[in-house]
PDB file of N, CA and C in Angstrom:
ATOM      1  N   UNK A   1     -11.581 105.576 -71.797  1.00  0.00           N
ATOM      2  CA  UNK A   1     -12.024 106.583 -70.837  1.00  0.00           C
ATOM      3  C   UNK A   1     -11.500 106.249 -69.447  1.00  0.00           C
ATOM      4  N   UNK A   2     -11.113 106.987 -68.586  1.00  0.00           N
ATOM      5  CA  UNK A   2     -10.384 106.929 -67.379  1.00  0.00           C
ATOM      6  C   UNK A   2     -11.307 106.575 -66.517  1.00  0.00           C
ATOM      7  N   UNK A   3     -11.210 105.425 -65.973  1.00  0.00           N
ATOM      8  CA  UNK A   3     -12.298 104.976 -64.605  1.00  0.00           C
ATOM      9  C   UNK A   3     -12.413 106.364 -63.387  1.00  0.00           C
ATOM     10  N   UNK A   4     -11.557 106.986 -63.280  1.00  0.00           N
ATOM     11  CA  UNK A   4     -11.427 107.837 -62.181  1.00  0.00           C
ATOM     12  C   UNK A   4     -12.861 109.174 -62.760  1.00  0.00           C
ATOM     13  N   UNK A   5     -13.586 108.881 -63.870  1.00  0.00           N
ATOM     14  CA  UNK A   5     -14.064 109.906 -64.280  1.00  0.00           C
ATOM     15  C   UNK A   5     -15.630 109.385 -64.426  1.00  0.00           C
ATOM     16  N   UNK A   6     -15.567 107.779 -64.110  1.00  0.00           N
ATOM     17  CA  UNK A   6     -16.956 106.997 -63.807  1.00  0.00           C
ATOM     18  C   UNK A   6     -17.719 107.576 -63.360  1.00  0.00           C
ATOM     19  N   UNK A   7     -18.784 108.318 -63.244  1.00  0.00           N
ATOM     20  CA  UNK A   7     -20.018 108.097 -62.226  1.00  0.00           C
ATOM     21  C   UNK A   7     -20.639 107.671 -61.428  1.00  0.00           C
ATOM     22  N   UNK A   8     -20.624 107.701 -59.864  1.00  0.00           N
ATOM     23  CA  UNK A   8     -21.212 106.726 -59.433  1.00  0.00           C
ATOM     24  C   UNK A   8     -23.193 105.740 -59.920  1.00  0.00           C
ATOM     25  N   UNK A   9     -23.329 107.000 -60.379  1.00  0.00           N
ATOM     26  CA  UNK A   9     -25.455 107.105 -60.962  1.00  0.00           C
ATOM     27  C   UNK A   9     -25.144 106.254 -61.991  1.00  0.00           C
ATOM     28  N   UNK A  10     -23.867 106.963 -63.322  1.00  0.00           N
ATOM     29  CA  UNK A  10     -23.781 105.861 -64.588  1.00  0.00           C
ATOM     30  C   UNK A  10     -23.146 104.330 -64.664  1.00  0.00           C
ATOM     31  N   UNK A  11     -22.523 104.155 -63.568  1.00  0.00           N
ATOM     32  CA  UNK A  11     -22.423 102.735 -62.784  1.00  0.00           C
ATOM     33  C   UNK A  11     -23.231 101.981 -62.711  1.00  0.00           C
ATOM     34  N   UNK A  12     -23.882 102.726 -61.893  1.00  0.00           N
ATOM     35  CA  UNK A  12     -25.492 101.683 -60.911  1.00  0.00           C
ATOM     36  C   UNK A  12     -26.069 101.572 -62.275  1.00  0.00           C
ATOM     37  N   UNK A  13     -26.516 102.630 -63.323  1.00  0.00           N
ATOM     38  CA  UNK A  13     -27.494 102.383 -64.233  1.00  0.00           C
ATOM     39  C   UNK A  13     -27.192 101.191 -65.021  1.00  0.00           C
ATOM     40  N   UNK A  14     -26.077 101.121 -65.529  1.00  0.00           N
ATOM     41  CA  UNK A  14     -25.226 100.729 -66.239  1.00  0.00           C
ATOM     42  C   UNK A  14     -25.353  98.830 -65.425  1.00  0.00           C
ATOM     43  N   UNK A  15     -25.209  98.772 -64.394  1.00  0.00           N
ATOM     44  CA  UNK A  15     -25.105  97.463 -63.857  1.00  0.00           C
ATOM     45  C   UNK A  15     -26.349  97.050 -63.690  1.00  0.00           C
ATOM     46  N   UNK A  16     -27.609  98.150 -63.463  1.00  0.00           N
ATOM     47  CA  UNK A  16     -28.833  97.391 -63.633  1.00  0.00           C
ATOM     48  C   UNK A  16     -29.404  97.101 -65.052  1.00  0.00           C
ATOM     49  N   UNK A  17     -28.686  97.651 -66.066  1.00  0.00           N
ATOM     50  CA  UNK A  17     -28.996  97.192 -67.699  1.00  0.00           C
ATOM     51  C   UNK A  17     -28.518  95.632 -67.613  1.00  0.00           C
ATOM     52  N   UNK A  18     -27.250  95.536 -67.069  1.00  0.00           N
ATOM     53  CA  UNK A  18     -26.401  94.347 -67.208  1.00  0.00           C
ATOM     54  C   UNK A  18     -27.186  93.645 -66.824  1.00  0.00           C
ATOM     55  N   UNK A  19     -27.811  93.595 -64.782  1.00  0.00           N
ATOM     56  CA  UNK A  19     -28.799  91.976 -64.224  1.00  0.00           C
ATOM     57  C   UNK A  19     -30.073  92.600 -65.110  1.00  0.00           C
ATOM     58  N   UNK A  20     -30.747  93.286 -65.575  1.00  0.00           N
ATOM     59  CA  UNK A  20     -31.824  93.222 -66.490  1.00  0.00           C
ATOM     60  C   UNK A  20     -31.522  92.282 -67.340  1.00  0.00           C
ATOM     61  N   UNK A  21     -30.349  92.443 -68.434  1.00  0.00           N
ATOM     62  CA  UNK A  21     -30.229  91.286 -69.380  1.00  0.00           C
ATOM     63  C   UNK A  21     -29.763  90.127 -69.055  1.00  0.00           C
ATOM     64  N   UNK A  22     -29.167  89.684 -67.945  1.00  0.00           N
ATOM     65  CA  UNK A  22     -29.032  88.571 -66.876  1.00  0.00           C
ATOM     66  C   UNK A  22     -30.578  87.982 -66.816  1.00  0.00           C
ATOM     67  N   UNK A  23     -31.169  88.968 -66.229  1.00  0.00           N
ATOM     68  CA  UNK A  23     -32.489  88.056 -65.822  1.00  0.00           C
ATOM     69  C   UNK A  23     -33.352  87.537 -67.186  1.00  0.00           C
ATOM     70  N   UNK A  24     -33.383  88.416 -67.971  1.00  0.00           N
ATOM     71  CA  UNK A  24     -33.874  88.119 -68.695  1.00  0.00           C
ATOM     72  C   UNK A  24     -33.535  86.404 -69.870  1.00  0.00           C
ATOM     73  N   UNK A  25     -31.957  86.518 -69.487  1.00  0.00           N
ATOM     74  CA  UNK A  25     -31.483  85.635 -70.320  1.00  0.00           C
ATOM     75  C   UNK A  25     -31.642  84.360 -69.613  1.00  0.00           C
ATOM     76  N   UNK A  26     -31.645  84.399 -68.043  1.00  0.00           N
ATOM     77  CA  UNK A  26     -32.404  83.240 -67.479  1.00  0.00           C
ATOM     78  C   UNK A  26     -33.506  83.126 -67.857  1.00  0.00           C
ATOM     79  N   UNK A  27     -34.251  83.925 -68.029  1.00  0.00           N
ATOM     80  CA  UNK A  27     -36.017  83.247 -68.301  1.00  0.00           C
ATOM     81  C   UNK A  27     -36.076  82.763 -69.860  1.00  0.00           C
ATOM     82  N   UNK A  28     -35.207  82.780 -70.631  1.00  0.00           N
ATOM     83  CA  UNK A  28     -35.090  82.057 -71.713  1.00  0.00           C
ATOM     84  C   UNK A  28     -34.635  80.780 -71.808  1.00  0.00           C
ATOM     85  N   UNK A  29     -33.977  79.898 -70.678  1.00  0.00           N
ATOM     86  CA  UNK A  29     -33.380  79.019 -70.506  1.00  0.00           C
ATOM     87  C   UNK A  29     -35.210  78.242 -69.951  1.00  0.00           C
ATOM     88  N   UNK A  30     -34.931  77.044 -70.108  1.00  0.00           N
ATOM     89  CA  UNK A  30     -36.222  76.250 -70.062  1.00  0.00           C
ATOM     90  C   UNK A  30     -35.892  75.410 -68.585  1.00  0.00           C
TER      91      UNK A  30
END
């Protein structure tokens, strides 16, 4: 899919799924 056709809204959403599973994968670390 052509970046030029990104979303800026499906971006942001998209990058707060990503540090969601970031954070989360820190709080599994002891």
């Amino acid at each position: 899919m052509p970046t030029s056709q990104v979303r800026p809204e499906k971006l942001g959403s998209s990058l707060r799924a990503l540090w969601r599973e970031t954070v989360q994968g820190l709080w599994l670390i002891p």
